[in-house]
N, C-alpha and C. Protein backbone atom coordinates (compact mmCIF):
# COMPACT_ATOMS: atom_id res chain seq x y z
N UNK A 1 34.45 116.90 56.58
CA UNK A 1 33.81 118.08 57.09
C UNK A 1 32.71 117.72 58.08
N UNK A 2 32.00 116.28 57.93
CA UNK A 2 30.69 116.40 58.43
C UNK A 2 31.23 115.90 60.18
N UNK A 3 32.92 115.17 59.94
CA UNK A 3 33.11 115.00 61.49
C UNK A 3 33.35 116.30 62.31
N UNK A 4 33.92 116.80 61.31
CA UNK A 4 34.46 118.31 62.61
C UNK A 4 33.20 118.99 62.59
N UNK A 5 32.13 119.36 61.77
CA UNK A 5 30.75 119.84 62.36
C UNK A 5 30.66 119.34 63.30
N UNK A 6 30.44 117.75 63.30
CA UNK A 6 30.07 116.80 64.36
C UNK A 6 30.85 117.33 65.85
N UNK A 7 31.90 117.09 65.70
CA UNK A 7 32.83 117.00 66.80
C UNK A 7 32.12 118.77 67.59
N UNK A 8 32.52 119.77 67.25
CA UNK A 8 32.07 121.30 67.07
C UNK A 8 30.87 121.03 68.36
N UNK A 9 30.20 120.19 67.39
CA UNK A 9 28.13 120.91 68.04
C UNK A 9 28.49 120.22 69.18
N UNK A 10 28.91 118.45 69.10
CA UNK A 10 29.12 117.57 70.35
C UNK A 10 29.70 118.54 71.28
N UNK A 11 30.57 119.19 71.25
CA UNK A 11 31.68 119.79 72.16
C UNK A 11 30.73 120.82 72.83
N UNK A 12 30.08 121.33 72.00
CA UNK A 12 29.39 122.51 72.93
C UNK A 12 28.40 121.88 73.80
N UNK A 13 27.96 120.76 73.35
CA UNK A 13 26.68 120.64 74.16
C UNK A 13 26.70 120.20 74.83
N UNK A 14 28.24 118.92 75.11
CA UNK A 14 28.62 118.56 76.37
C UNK A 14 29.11 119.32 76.93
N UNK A 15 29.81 120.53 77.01
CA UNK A 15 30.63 121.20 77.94
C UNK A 15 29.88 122.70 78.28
N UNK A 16 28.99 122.74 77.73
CA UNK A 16 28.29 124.21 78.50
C UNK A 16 26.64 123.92 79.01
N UNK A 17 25.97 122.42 78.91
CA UNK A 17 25.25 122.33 79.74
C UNK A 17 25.01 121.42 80.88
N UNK A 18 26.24 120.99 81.24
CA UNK A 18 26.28 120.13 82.58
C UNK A 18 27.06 120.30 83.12
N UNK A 19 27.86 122.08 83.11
CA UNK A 19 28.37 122.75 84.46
C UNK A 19 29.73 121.43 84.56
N UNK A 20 30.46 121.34 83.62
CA UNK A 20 31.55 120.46 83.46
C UNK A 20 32.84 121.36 83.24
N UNK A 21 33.64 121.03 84.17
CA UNK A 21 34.79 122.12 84.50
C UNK A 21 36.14 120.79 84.27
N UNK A 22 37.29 121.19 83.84
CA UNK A 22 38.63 121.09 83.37
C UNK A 22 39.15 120.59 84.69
N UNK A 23 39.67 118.70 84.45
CA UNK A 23 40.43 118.33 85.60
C UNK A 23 41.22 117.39 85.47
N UNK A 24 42.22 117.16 86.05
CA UNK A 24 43.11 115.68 85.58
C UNK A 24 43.10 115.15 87.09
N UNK A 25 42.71 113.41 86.58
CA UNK A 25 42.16 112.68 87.44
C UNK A 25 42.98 111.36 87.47
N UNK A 26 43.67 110.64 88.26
CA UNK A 26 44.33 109.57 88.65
C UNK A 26 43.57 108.75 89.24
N UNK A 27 43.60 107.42 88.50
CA UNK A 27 42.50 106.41 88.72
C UNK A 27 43.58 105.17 89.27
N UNK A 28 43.05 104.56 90.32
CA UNK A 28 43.89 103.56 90.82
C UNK A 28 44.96 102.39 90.05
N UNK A 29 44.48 102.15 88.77
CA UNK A 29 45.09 101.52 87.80
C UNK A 29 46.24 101.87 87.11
N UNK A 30 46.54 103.37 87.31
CA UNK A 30 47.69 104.49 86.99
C UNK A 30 47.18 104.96 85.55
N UNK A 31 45.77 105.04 85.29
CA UNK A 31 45.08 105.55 84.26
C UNK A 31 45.00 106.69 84.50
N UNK A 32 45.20 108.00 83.76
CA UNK A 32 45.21 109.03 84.19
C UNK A 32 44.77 110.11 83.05
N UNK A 33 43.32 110.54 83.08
CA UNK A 33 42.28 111.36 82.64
C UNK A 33 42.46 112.87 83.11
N UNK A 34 42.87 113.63 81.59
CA UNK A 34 42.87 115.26 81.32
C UNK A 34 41.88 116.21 80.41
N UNK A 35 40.40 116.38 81.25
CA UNK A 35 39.61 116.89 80.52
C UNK A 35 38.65 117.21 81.34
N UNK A 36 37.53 117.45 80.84
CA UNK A 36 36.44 118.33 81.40
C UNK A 36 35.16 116.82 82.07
N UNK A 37 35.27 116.94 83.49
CA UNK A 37 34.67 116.44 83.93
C UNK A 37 33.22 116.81 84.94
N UNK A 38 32.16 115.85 85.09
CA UNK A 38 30.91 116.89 85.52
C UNK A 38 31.11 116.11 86.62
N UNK A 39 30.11 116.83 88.26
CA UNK A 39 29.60 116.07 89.34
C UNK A 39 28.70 115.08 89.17
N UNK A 40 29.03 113.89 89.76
CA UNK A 40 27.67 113.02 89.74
C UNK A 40 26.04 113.28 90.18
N UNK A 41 25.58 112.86 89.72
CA UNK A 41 24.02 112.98 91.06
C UNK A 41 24.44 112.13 92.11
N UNK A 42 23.54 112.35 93.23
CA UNK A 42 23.56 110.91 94.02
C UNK A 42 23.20 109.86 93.10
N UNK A 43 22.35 109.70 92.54
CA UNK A 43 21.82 107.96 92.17
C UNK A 43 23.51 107.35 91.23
N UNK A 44 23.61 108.20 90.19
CA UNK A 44 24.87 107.86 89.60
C UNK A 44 26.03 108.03 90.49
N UNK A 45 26.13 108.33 92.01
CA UNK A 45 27.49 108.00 92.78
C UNK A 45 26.76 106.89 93.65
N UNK A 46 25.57 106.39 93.77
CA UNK A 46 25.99 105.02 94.25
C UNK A 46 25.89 103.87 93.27
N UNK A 47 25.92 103.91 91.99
CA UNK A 47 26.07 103.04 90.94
C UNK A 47 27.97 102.80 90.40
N UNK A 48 28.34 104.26 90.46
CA UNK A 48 29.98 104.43 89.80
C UNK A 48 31.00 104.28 91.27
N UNK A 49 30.35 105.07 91.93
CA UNK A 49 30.70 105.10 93.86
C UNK A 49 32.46 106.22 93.10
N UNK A 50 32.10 106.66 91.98
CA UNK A 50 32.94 108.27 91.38
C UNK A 50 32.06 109.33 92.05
N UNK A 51 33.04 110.48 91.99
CA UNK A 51 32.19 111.84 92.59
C UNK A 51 32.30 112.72 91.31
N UNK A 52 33.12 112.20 90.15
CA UNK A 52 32.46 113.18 88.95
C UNK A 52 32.62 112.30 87.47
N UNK A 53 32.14 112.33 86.51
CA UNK A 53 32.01 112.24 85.33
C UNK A 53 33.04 112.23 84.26
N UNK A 54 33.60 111.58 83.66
CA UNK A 54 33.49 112.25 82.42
C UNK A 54 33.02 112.61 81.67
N UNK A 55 32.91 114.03 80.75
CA UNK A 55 32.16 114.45 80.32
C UNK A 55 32.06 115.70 79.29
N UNK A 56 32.73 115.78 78.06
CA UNK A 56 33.16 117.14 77.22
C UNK A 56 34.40 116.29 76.50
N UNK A 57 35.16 117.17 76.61
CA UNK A 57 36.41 116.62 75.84
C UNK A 57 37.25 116.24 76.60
N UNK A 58 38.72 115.42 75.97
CA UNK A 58 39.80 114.69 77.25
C UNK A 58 40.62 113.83 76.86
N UNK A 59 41.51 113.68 77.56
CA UNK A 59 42.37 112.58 76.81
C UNK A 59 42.63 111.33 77.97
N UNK A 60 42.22 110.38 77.91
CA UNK A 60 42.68 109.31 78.62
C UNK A 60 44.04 108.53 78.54
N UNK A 61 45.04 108.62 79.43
CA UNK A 61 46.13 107.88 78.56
C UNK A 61 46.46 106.51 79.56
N UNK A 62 46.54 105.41 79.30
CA UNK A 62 46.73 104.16 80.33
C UNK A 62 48.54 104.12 80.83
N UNK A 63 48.25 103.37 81.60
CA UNK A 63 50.24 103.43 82.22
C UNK A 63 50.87 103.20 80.96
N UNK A 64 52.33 103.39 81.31
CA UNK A 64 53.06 102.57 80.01
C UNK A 64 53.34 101.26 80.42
N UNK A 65 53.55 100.30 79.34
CA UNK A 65 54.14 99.04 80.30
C UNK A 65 55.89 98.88 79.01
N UNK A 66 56.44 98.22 79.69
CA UNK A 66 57.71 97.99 78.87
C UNK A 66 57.49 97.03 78.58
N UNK A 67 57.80 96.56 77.57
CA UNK A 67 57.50 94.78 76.87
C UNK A 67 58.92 94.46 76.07
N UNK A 68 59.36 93.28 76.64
CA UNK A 68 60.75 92.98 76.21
C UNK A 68 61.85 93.11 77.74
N UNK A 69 61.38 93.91 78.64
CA UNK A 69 62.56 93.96 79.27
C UNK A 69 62.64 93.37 80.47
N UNK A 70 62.98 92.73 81.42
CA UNK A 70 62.37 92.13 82.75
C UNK A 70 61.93 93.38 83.58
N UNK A 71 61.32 92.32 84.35
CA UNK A 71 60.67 93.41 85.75
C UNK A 71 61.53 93.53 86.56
N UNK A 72 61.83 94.85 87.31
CA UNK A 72 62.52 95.02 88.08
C UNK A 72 62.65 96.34 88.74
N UNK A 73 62.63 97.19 89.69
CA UNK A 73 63.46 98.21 90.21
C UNK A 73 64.00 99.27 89.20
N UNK A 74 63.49 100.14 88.57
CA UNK A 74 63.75 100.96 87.36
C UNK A 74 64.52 102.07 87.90
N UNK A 75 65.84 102.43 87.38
CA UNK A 75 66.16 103.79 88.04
C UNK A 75 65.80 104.49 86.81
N UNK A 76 65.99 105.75 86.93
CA UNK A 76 65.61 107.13 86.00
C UNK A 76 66.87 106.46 84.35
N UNK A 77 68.17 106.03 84.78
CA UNK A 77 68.60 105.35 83.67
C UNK A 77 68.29 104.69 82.77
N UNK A 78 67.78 103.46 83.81
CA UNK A 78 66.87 101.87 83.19
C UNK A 78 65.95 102.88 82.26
N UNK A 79 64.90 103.35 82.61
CA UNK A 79 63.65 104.31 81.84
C UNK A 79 64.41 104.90 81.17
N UNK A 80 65.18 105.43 80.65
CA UNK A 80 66.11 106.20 79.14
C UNK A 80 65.97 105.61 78.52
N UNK A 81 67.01 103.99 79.06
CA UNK A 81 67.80 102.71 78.17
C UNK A 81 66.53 102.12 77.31
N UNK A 82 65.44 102.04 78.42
CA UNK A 82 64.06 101.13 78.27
C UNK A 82 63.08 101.89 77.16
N UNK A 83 63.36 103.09 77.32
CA UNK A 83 62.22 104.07 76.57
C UNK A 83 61.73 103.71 75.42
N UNK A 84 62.06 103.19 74.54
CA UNK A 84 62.07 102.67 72.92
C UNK A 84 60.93 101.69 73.12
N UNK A 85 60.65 100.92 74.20
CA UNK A 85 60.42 99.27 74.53
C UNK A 85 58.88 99.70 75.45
N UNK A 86 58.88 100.67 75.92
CA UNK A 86 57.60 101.58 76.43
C UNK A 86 56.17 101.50 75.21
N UNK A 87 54.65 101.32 76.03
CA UNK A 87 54.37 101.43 75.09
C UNK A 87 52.42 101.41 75.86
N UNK A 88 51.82 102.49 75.45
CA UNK A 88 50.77 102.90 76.14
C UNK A 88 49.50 103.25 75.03
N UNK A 89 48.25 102.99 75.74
CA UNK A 89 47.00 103.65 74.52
C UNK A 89 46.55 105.30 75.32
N UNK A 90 45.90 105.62 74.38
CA UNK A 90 45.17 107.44 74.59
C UNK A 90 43.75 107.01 73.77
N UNK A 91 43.11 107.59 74.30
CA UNK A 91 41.94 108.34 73.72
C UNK A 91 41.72 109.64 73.97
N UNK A 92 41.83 110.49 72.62
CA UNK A 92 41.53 111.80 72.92
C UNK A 92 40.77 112.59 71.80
N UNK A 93 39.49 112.71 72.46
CA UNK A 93 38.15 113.05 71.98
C UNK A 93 36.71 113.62 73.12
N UNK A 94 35.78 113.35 72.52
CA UNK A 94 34.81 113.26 73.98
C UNK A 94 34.09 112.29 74.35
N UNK A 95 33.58 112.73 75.75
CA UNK A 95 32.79 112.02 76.52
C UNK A 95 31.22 112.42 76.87
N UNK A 96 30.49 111.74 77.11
CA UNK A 96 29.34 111.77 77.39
C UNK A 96 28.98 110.89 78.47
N UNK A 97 28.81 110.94 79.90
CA UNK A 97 28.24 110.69 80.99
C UNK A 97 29.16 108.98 81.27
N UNK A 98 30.54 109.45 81.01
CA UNK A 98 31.76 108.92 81.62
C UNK A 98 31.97 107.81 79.96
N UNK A 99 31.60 107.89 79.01
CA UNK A 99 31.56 106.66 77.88
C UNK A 99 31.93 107.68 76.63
N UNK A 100 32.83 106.92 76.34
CA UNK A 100 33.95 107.69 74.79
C UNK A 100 32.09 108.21 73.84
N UNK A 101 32.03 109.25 73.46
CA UNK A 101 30.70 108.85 72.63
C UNK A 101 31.27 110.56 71.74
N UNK A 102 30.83 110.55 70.26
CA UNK A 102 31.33 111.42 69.57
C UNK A 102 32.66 111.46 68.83
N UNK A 103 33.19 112.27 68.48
CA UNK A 103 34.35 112.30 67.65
C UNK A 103 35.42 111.85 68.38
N UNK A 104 36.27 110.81 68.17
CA UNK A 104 37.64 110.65 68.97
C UNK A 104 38.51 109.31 68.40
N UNK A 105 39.80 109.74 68.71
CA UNK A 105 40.73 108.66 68.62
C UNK A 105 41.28 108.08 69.73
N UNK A 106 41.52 106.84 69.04
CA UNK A 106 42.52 105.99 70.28
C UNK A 106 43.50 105.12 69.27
N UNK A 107 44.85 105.73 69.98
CA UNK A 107 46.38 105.59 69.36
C UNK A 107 46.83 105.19 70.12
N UNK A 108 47.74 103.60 69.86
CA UNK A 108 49.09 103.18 70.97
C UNK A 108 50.04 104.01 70.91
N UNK A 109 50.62 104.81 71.37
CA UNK A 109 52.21 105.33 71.14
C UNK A 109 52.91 104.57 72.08
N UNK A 110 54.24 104.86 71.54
CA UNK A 110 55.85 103.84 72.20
C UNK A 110 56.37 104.84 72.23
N UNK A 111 57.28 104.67 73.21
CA UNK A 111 58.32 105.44 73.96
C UNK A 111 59.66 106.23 72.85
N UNK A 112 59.33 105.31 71.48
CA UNK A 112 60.80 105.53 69.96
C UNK A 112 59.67 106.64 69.63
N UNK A 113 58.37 106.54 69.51
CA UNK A 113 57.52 108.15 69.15
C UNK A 113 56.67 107.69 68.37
N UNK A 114 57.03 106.58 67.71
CA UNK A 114 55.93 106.07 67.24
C UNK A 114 54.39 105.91 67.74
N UNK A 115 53.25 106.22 66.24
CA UNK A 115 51.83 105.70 67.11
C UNK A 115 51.19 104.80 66.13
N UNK A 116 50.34 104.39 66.42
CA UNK A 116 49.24 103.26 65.57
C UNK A 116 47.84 103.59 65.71
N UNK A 117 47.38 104.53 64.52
CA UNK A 117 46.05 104.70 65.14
C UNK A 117 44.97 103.28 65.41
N UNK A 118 44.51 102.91 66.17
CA UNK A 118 43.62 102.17 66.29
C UNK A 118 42.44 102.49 65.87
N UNK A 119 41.78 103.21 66.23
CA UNK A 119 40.42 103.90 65.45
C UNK A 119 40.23 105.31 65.42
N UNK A 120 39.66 105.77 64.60
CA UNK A 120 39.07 107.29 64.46
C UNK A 120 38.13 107.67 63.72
N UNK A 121 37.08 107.82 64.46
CA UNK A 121 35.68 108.10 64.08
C UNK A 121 34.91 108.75 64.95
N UNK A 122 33.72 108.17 65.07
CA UNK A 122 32.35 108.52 65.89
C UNK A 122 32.30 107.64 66.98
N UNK A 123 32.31 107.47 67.95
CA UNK A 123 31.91 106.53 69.35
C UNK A 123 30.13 106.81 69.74
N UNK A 124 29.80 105.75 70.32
CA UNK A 124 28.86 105.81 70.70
C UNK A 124 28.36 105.17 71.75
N UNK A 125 28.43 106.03 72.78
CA UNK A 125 28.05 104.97 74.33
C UNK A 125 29.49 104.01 74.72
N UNK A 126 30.48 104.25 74.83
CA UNK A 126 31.95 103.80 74.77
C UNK A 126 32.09 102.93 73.34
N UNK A 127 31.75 102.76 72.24
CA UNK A 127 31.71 101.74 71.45
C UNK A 127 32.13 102.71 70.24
N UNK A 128 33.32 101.84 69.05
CA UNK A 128 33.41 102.92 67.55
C UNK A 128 32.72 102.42 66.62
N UNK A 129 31.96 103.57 66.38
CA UNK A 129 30.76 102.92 64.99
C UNK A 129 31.04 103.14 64.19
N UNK A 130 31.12 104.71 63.64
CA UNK A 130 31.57 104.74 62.09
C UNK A 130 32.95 105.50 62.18
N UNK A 131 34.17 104.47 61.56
CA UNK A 131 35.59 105.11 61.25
C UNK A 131 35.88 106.47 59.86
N UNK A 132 36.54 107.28 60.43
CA UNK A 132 36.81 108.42 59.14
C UNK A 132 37.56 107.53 58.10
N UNK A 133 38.08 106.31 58.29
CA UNK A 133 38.90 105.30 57.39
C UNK A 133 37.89 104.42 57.02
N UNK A 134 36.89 104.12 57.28
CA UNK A 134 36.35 103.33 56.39
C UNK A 134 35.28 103.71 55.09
N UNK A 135 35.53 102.47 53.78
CA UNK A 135 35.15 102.86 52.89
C UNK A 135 33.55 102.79 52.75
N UNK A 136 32.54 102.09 53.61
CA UNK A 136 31.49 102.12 54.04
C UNK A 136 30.53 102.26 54.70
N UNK A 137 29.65 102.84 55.03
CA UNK A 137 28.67 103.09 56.26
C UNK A 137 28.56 102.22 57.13
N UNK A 138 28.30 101.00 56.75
CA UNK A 138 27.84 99.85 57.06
C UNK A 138 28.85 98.66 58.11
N UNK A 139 30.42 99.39 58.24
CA UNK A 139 31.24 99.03 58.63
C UNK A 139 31.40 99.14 60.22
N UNK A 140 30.52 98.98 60.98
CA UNK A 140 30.36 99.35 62.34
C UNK A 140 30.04 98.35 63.39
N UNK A 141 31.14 97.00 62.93
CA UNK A 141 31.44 95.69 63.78
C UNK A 141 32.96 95.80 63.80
N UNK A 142 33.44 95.74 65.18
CA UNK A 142 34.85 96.05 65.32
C UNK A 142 35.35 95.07 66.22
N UNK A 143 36.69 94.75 66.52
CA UNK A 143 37.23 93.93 67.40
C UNK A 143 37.48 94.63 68.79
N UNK A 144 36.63 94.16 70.02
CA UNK A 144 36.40 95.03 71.16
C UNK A 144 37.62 95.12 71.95
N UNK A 145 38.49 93.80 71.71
CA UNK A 145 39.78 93.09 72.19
C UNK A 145 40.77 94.59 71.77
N UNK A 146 40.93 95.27 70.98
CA UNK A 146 42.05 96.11 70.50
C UNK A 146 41.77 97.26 71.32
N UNK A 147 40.99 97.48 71.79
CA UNK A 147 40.51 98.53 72.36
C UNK A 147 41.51 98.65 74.11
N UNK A 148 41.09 97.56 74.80
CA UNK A 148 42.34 97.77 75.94
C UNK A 148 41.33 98.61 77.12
N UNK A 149 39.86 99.19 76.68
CA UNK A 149 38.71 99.50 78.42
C UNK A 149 38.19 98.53 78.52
C-alpha cells in the first residue's frame, strides 16, 4: 500500500508542477521514451545540450537486439523466424529531472513474451533503493551492471 500512496503523490507532483506534457521521443541509440516530458532551462540545455526532460511518468524501452542469430540484412520474415531470439529492457515508472526516481520497474522482455523482472521498487536519482521484493530495509546495494543505462 505504502508504494502505490508513494507512486500516487510522486505522480502528481511531478506532472502538474513543471508544465510537463505527454511525448514519445527517439534518442539516437534507437532508445525510445513514451511519457510526460518537461522543457529544459537554458543552464540545463547547455549541460544535457536536450531541449526537454524527462519528467512524470513513462516508459523507456531500449532497441531489441537478437542474440543467437548472425548479423545480417533482416527481411520482415527473418524478424518472425528471429522473434523468439529478440530481447530488450523497459522501465516503466517515473521520472524526476530526466533520472528514474520514485516508483518503477525495469523488465527484460523477449520476443517468445516472456519477462524477467529486474527490479521493482523506489528509485532514487536514477539508482533502485528499496525493492517491493525485498525482505529488508536495509537491502539497498544492487548490481549497477544489470541495469543496461
Amino acid at each position: 500500500m505504502f508504494f502505490v500512496f508513494y507512486h500516487q503523490q510522486h505522480l502528481d507532483d511531478a506532472t502538474s508542477t513543471t508544465m510537463a506534457k505527454e511525448e514519445i521521443y527517439s534518442y539516437s541509440d534507437g532508445t525510445v521514451y513514451m511519457g510526460y516530458m518537461r522543457p529544459t532551462t537554458a543552464e540545463e540545455r547547455t549541460l544535457t545540450k536536450l531541449s526537454h526532460l524527462r519528467h512524470g511518468t513513462g516508459t523507456l524501452r531500449t532497441p531489441a537486439f537478437v542474440y543467437g542469430a548472425p548479423l545480417k540484412e533482416y527481411t520482415s520474415e527473418d524478424a518472425v523466424e528471429n522473434a523468439h531470439l529478440a530481447k530488450w529492457h523497459e522501465y516503466i515508472g517515473t521520472w524526476e529531472n530526466d533520472k528514474m526516481h520514485g516508483y518503477g520497474i525495469h523488465i527484460q522482455k523477449s520476443g517468445d513474451a516472456s519477462e524477467i523482472i529486474i527490479f521493482e521498487g523506489i528509485w532514487e536519482n536514477g539508482k533502485p533503493k528499496n525493492s517491493v521484493h525485498a525482505k529488508d530495509d536495509d537491502s539497498d546495494q544492487y548490481d549497477d551492471t544489470v541495469f543496461g543505462w
